[in-house]
N, C-alpha and C. Protein backbone atom coordinates (compact mmCIF):
# COMPACT_ATOMS: atom_id res chain seq x y z
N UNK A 1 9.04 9.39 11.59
CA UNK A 1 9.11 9.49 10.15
C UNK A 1 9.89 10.75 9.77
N UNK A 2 10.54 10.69 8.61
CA UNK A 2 11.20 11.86 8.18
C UNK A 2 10.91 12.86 7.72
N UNK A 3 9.95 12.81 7.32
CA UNK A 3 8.72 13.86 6.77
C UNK A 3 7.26 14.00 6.87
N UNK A 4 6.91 14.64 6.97
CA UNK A 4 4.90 14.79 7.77
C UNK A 4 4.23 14.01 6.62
N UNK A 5 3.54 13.27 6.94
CA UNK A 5 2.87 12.33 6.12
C UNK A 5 1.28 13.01 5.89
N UNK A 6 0.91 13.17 4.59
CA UNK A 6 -0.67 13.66 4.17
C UNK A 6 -1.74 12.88 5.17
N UNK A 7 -1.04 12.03 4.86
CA UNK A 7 -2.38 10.81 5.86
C UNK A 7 -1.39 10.09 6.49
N UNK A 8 -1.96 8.77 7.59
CA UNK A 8 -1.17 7.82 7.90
C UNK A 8 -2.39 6.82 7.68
N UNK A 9 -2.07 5.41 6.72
CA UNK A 9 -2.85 4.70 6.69
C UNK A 9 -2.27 3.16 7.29
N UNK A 10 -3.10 2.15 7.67
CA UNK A 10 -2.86 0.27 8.10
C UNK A 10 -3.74 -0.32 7.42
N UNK A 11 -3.34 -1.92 7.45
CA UNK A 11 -3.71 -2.36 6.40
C UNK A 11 -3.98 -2.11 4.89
N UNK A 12 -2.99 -2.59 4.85
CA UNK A 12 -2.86 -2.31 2.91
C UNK A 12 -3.14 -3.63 2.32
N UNK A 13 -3.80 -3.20 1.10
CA UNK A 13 -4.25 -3.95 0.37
C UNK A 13 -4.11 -3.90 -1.42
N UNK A 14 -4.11 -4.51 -2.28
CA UNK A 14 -4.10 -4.34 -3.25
C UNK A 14 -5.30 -4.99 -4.55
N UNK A 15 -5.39 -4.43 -5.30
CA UNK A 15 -6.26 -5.00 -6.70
C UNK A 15 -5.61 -4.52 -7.95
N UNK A 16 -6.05 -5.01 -9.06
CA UNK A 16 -5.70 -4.34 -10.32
C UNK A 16 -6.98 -4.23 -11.09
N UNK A 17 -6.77 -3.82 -12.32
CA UNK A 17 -8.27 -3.97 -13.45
C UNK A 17 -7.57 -4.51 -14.70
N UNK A 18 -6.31 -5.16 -14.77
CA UNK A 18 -5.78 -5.94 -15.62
C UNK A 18 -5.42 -5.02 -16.72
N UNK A 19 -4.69 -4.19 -16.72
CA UNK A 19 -4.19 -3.66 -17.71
C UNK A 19 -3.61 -2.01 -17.59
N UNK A 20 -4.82 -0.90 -16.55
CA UNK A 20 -4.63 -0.14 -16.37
C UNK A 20 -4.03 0.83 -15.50
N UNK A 21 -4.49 0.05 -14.59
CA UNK A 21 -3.98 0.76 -13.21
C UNK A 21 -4.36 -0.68 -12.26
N UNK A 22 -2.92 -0.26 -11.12
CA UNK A 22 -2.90 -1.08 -9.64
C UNK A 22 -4.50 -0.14 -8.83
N UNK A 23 -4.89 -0.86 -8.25
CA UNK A 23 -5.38 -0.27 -6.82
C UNK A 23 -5.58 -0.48 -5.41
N UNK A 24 -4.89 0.47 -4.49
CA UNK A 24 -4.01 0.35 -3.35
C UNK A 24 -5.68 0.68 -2.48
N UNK A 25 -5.39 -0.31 -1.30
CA UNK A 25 -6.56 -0.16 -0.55
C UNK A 25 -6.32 0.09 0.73
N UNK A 26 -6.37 0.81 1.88
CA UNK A 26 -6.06 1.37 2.87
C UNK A 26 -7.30 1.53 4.27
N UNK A 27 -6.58 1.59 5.27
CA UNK A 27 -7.79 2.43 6.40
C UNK A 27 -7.00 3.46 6.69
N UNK A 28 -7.85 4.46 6.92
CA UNK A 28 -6.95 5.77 7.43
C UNK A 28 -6.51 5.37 9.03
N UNK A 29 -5.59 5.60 9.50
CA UNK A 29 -5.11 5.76 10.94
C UNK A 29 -5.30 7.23 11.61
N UNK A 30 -5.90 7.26 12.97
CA UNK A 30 -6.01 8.17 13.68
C UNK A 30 -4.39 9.20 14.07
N UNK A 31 -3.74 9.93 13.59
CA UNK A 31 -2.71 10.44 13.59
C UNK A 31 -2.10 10.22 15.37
N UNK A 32 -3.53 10.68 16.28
CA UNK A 32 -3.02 11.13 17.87
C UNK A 32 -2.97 9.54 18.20
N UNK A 33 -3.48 8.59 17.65
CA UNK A 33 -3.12 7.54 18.91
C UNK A 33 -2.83 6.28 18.26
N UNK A 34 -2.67 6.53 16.87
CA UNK A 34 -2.28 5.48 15.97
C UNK A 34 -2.72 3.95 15.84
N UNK A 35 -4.41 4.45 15.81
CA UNK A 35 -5.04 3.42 15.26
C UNK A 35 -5.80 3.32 14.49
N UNK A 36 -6.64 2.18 13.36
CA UNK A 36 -7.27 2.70 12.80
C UNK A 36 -8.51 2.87 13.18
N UNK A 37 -9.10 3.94 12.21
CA UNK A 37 -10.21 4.68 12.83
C UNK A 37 -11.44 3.50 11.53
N UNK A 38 -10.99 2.71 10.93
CA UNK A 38 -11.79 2.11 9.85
C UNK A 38 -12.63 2.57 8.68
N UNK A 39 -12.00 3.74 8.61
CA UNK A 39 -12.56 4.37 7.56
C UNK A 39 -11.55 3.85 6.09
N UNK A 40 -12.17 3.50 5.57
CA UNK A 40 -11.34 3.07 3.61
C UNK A 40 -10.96 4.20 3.38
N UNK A 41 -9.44 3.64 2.60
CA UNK A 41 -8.75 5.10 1.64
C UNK A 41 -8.50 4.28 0.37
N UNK A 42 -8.92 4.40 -0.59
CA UNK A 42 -8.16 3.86 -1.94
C UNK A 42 -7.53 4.90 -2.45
N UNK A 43 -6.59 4.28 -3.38
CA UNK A 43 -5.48 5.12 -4.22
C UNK A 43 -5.34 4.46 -5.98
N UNK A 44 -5.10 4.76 -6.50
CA UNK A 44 -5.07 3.97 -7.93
C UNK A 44 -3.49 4.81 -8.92
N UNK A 45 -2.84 3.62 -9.38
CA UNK A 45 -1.42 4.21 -10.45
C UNK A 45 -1.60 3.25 -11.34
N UNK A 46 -0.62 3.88 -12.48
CA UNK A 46 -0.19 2.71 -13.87
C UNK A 46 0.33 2.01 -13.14
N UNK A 47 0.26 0.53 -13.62
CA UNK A 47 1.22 -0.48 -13.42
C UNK A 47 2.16 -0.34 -13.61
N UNK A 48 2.95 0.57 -14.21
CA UNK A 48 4.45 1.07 -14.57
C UNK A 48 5.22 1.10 -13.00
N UNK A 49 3.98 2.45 -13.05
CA UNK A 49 4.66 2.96 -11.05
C UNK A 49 4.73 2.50 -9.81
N UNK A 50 3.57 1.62 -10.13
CA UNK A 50 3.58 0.04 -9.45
C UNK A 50 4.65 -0.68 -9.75
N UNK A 51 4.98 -1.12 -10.53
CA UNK A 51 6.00 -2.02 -10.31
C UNK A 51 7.37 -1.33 -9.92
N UNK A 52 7.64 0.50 -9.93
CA UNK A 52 8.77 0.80 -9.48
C UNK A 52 8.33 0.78 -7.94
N UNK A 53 7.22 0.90 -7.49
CA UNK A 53 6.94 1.31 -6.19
C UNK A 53 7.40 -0.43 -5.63
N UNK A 54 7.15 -1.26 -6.55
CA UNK A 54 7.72 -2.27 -6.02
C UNK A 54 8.76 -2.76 -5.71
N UNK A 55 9.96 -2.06 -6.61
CA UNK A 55 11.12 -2.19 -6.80
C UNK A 55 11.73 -1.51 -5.46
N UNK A 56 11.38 -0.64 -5.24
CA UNK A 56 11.53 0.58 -3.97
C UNK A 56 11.47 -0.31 -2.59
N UNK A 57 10.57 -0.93 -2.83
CA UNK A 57 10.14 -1.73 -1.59
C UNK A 57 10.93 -2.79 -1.34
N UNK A 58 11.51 -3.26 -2.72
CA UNK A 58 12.54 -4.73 -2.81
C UNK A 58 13.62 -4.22 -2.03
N UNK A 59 13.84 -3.20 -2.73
CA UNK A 59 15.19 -2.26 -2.41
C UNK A 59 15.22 -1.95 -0.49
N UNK A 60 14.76 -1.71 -0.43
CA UNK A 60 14.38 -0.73 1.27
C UNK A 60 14.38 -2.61 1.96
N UNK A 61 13.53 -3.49 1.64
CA UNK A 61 13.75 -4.41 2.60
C UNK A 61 14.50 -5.18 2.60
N UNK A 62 16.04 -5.26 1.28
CA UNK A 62 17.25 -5.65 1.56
C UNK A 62 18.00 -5.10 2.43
N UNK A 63 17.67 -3.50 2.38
CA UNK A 63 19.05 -2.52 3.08
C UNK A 63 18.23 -2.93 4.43
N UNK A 64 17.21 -3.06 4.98
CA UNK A 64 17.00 -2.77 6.00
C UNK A 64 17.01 -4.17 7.05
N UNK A 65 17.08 -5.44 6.41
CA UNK A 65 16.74 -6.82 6.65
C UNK A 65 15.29 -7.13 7.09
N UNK A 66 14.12 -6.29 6.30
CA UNK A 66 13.03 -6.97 6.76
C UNK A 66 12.65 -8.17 6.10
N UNK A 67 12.36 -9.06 7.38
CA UNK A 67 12.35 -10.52 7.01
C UNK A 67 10.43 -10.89 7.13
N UNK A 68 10.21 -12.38 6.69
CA UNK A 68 8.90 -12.61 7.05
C UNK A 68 7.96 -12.98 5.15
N UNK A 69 7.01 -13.58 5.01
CA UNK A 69 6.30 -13.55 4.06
C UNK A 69 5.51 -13.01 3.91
N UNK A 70 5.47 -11.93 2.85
CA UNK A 70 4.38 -11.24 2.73
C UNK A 70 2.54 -11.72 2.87
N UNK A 71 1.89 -11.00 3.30
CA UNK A 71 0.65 -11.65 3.31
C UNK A 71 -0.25 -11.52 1.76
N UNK A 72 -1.12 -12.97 1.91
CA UNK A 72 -2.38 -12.51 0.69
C UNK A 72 -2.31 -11.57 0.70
N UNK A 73 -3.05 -11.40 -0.71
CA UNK A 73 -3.40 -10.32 -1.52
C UNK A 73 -4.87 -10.27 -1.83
N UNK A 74 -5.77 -9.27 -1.41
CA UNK A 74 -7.02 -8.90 -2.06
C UNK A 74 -7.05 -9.13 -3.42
N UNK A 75 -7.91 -10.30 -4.30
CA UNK A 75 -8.23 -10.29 -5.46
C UNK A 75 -9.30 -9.76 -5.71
N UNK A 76 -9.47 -8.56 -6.20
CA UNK A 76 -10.61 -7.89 -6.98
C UNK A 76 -10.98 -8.25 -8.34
N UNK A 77 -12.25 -8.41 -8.53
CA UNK A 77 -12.29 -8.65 -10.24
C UNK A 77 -12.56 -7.53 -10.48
N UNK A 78 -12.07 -7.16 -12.37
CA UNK A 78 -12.43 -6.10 -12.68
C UNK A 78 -13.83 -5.52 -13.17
N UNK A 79 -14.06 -4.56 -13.07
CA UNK A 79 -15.26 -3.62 -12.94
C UNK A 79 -16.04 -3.90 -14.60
């Protein structure tokens, strides 16, 4: 990686609460042997930054040719 990462997390996941914010669902990964250790990380943004974070992602897997269908999605209902 190009830069030291705060965390390294696998399996990602997603939810929303319909209006306010995305929320990103994670396991932390063990840094030394790169697995997960199964501990949950959530994260939460506006849907704004979500959808650029999406755009980012559109972007990066044209330049790069990642191919394949994305998997389900965690549906959470809201709180």
């Amino acid at each position: 990686m190009a830069q030291r990462p705060d965390m390294v997390v696998c399996n990602p996941n997603a939810s929303s609460d319909r209006g306010k914010a995305v929320f990103f669902h994670f396991e932390i990964v063990n840094p030394a042997t790169l697995e997960s250790t199964g501990k949950p990380h959530n994260i939460a943004m506006p849907h704004a930054d979500a959808k650029r974070l999406l755009g980012i992602l559109e972007e990066m897997s044209k330049q790069y040719g990642w191919v394949g269908k994305a998997p389900e999605v965690l549906r959470v209902p809201p709180n």
